[in-house]
C-alpha atoms as a PDB file:
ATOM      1  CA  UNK A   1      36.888 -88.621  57.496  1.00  0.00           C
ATOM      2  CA  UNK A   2      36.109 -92.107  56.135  1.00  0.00           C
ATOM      3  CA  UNK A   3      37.772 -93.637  53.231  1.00  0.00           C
ATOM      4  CA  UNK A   4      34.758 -93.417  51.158  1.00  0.00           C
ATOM      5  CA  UNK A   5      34.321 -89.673  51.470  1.00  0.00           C
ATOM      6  CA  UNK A   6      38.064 -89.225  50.769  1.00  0.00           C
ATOM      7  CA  UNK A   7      37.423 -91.116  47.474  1.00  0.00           C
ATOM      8  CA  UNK A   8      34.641 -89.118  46.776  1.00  0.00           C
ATOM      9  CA  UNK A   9      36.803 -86.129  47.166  1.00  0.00           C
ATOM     10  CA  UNK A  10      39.214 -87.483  45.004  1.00  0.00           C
ATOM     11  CA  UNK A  11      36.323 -88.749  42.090  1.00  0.00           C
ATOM     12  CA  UNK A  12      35.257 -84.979  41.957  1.00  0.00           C
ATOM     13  CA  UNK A  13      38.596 -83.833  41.568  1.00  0.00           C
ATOM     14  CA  UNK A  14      39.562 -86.024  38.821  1.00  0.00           C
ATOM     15  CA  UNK A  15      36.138 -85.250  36.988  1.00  0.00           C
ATOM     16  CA  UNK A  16      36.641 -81.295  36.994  1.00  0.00           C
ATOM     17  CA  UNK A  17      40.132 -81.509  36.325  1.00  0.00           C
ATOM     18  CA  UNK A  18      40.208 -79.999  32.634  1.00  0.00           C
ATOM     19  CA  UNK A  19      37.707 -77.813  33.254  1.00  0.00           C
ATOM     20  CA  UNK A  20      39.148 -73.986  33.060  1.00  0.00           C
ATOM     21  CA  UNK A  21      39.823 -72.422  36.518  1.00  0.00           C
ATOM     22  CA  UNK A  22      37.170 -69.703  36.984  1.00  0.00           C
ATOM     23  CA  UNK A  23      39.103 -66.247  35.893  1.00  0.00           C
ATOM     24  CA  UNK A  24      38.980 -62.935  38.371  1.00  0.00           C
ATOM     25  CA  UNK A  25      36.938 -60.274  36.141  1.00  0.00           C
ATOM     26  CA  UNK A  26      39.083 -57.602  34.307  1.00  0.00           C
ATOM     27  CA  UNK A  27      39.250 -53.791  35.433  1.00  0.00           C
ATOM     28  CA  UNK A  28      36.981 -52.340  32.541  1.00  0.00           C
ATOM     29  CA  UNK A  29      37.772 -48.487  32.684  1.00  0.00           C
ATOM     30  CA  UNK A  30      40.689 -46.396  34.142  1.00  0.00           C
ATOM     31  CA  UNK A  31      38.622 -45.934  37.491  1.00  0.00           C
ATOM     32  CA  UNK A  32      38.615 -49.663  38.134  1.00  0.00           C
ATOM     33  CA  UNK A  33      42.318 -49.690  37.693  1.00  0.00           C
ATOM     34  CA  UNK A  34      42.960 -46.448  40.093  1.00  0.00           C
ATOM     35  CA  UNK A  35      40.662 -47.724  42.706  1.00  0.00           C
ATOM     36  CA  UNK A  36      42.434 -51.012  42.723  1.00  0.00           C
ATOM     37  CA  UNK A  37      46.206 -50.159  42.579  1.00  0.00           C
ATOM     38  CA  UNK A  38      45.224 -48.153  45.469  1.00  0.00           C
ATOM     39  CA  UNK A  39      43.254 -51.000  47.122  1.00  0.00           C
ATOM     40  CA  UNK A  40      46.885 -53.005  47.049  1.00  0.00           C
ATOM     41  CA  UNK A  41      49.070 -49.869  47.588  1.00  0.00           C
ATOM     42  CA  UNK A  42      50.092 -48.529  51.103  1.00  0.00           C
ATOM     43  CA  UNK A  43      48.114 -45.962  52.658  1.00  0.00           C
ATOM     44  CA  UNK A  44      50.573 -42.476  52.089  1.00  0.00           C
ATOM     45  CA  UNK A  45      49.895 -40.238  55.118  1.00  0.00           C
ATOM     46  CA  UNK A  46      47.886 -36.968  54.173  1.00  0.00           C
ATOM     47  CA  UNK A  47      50.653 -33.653  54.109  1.00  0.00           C
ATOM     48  CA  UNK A  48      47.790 -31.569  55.150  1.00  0.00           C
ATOM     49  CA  UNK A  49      47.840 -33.361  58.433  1.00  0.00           C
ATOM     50  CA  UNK A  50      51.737 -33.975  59.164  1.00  0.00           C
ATOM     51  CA  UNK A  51      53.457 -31.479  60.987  1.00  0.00           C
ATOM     52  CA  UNK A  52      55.823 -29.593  59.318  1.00  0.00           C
ATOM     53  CA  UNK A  53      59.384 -30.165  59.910  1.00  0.00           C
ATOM     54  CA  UNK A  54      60.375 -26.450  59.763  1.00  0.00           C
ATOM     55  CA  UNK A  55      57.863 -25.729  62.739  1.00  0.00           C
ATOM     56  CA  UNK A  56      59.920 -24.597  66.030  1.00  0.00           C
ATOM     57  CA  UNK A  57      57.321 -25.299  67.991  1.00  0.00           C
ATOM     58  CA  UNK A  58      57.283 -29.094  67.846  1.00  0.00           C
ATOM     59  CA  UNK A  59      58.469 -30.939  70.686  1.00  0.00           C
ATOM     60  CA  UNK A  60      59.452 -34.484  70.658  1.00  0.00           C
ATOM     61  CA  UNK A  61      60.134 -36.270  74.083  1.00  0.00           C
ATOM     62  CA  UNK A  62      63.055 -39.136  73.921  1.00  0.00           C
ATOM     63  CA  UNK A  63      61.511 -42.786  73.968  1.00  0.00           C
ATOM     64  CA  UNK A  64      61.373 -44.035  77.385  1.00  0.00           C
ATOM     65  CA  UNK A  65      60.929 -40.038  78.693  1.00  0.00           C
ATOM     66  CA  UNK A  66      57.087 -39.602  78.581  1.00  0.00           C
ATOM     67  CA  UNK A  67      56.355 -38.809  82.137  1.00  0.00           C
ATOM     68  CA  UNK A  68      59.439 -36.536  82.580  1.00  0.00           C
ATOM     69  CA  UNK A  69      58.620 -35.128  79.369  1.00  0.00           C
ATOM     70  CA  UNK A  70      54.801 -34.312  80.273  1.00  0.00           C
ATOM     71  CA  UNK A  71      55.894 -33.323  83.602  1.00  0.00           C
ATOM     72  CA  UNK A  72      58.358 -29.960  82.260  1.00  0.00           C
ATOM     73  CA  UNK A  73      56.366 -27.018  81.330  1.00  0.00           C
ATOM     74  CA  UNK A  74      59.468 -25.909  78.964  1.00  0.00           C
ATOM     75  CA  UNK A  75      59.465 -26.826  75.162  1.00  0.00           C
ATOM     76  CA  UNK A  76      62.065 -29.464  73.930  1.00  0.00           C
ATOM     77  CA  UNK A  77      64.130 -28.275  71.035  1.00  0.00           C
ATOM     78  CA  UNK A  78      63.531 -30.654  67.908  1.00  0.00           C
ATOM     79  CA  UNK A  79      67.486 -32.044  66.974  1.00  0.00           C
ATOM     80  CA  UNK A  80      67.489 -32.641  62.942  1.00  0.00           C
ATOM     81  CA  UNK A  81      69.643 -35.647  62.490  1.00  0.00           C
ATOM     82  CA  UNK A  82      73.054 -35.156  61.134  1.00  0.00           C
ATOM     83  CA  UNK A  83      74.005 -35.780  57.274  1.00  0.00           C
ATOM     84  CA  UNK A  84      74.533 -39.190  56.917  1.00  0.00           C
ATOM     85  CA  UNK A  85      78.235 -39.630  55.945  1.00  0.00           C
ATOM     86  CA  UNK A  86      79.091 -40.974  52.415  1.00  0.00           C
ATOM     87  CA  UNK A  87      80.602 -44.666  52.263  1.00  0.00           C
ATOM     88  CA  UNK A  88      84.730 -44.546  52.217  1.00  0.00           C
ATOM     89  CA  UNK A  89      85.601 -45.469  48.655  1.00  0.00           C
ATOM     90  CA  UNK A  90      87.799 -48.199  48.219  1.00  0.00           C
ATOM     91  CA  UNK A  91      91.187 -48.023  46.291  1.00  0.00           C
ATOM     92  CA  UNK A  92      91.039 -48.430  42.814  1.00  0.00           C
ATOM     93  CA  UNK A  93      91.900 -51.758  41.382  1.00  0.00           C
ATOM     94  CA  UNK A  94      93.974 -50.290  38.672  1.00  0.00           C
ATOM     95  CA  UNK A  95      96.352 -48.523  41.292  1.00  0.00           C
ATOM     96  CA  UNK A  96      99.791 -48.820  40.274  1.00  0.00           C
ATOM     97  CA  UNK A  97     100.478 -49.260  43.491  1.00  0.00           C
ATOM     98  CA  UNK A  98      98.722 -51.858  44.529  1.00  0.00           C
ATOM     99  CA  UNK A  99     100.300 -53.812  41.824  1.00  0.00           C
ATOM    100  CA  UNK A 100     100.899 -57.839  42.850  1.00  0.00           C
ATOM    101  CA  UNK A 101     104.466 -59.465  41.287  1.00  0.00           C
ATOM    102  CA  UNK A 102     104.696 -63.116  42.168  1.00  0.00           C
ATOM    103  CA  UNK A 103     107.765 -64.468  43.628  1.00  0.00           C
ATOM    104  CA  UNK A 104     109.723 -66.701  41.143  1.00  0.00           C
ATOM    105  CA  UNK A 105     108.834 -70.251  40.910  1.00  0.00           C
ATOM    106  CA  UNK A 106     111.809 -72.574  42.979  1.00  0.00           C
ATOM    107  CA  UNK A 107     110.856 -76.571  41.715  1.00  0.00           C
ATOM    108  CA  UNK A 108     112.663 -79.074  43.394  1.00  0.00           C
ATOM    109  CA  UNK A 109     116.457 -79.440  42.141  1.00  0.00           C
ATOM    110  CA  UNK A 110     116.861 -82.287  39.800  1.00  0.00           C
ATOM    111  CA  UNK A 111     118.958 -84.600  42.063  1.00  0.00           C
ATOM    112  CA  UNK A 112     115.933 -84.487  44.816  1.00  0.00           C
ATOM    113  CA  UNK A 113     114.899 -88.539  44.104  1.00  0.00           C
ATOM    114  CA  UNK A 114     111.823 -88.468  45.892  1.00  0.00           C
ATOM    115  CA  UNK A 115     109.810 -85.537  44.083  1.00  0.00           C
ATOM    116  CA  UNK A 116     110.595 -87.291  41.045  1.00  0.00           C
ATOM    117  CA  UNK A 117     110.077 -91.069  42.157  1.00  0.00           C
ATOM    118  CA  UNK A 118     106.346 -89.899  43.837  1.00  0.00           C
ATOM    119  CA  UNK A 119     105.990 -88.136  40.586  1.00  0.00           C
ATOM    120  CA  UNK A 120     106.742 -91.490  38.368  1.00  0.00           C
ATOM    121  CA  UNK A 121     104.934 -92.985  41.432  1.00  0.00           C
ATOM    122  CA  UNK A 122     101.595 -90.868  41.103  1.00  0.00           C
ATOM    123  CA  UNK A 123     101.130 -90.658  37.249  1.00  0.00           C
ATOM    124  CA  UNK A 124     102.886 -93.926  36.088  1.00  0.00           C
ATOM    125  CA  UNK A 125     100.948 -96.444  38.114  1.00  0.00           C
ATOM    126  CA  UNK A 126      97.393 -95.491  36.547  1.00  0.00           C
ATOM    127  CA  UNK A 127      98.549 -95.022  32.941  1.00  0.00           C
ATOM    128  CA  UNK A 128      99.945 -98.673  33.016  1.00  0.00           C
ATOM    129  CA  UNK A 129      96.473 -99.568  34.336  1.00  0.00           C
ATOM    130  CA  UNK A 130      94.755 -97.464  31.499  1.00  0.00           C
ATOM    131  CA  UNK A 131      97.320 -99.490  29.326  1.00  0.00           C
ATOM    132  CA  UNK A 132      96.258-102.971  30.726  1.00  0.00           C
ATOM    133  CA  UNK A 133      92.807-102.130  29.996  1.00  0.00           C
ATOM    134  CA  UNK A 134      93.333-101.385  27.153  1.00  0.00           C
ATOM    135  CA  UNK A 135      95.991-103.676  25.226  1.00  0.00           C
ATOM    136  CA  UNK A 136      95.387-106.628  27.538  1.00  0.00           C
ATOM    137  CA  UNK A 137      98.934-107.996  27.389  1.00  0.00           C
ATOM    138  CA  UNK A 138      99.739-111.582  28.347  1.00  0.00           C
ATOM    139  CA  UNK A 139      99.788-111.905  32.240  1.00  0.00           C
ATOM    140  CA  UNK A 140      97.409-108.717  33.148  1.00  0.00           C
ATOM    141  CA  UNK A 141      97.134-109.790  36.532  1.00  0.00           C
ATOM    142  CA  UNK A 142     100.885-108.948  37.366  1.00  0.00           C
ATOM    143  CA  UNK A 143     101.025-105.722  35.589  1.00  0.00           C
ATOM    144  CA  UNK A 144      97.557-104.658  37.220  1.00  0.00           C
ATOM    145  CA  UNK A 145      99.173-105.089  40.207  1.00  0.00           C
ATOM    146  CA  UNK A 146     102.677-103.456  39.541  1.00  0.00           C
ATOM    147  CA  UNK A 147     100.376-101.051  38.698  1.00  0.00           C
ATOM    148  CA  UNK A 148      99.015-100.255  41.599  1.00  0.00           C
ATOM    149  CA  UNK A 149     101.888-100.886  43.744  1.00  0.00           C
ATOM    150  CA  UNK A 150     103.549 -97.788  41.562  1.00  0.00           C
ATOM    151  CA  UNK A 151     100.869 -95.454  42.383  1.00  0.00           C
ATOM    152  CA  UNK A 152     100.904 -96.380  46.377  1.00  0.00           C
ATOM    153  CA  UNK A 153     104.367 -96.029  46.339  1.00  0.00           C
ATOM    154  CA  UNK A 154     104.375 -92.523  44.503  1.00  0.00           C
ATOM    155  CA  UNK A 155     101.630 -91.835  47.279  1.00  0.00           C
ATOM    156  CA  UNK A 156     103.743 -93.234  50.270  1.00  0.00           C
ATOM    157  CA  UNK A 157     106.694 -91.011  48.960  1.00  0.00           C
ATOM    158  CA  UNK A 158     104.806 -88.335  48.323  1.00  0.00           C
ATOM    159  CA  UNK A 159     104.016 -88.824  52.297  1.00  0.00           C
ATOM    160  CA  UNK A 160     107.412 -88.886  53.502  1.00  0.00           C
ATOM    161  CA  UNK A 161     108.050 -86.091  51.969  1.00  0.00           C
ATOM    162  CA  UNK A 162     106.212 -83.426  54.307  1.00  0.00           C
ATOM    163  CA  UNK A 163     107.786 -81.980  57.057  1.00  0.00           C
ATOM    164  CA  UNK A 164     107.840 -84.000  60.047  1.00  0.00           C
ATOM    165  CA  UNK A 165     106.851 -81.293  62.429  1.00  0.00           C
ATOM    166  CA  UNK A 166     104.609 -78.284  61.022  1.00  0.00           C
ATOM    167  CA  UNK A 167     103.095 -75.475  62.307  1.00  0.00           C
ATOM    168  CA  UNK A 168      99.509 -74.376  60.133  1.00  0.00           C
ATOM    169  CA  UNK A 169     100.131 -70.816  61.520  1.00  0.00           C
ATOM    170  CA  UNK A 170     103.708 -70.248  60.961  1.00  0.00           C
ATOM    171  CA  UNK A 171     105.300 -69.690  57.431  1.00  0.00           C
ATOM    172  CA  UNK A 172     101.953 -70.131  55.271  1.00  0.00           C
ATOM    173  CA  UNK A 173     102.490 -68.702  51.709  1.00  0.00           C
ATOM    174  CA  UNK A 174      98.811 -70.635  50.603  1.00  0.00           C
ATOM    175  CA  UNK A 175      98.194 -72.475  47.506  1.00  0.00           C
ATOM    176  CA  UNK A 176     101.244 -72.326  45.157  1.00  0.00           C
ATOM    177  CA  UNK A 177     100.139 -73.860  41.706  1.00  0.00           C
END
């Protein structure tokens, strides 16, 4: 297709393009409504031609037996499939029971120098940057720095502090918060 006929497509387009998009017509009576809810709907199969399932004399081979099937002259019994089993129910949330109690809460002891000095570390170093941005006190270079040499320290001892040898499958109580 050439360029020219492309923009030609595209003129045409642009020159209908607030005209009003040509509606379907509307079912006028309750016949034109049946006839078309049934066009869209399923085909049912007719009762009058199913077999009944109460009839004895209904044989059904198993799939993959046609020839052996069509090959006995004796009647296979139709087998009604079982009941289906209800679900299991689960147990009840508000079981006494099942009841959870969290272990108490063991922090550090207050003598342990390094959870404290990563926890000065971690939170002191950016509130004296949020201070240095904010008061702008004489020599802002050296506290921006001091700083950020308090937070990477609270980080580095914050480090050292995990177990030098740890197994991820062994002893795993998850998140504590």
């Amino acid at each position: 297709m050439s360029d020219r006929d492309i923009d030609a497509q595209f003129d045409a387009i642009v020159a209908r393009w607030d005209d009003d998009a040509p509606q379907p017509p509307k079912p006028r009576t309750v016949q034109d409504i049946t006839t078309a809810y049934a066009a869209l709907s399923r085909a049912e199969p007719d009762p009058a031609t199913q077999p009944s399932p109460d009839d004895d004399a209904v044989t059904d081979a198993p799939a993959g037996a046609g020839d052996a099937a069509a090959a006995s002259d004796e009647p296979v019994e139709r087998v009604e499939p079982a009941e289906p089993e209800s679900w299991r129910q689960a147990p009840s949330v508000d079981a006494e029971d099942d009841h959870f109690e969290p272990g108490p809460v063991r922090l550090p002891p207050g003598e342990d120098l390094g959870y404290w000095g990563a926890l000065i570390g971690l939170v002191g170093g950016p509130l004296l940057l949020l201070w240095v941005a904010l008061a702008s006190p004489f020599h802002a270079g050296w506290w921006i720095l001091g700083g950020i040499a308090l937070f990477l320290g609270g980080f580095g001892l914050l480090v050292l502090r995990q177990p030098a040898h740890r197994d991820p499958f062994d002893d795993d109580d998850g998140a504590r918060v």
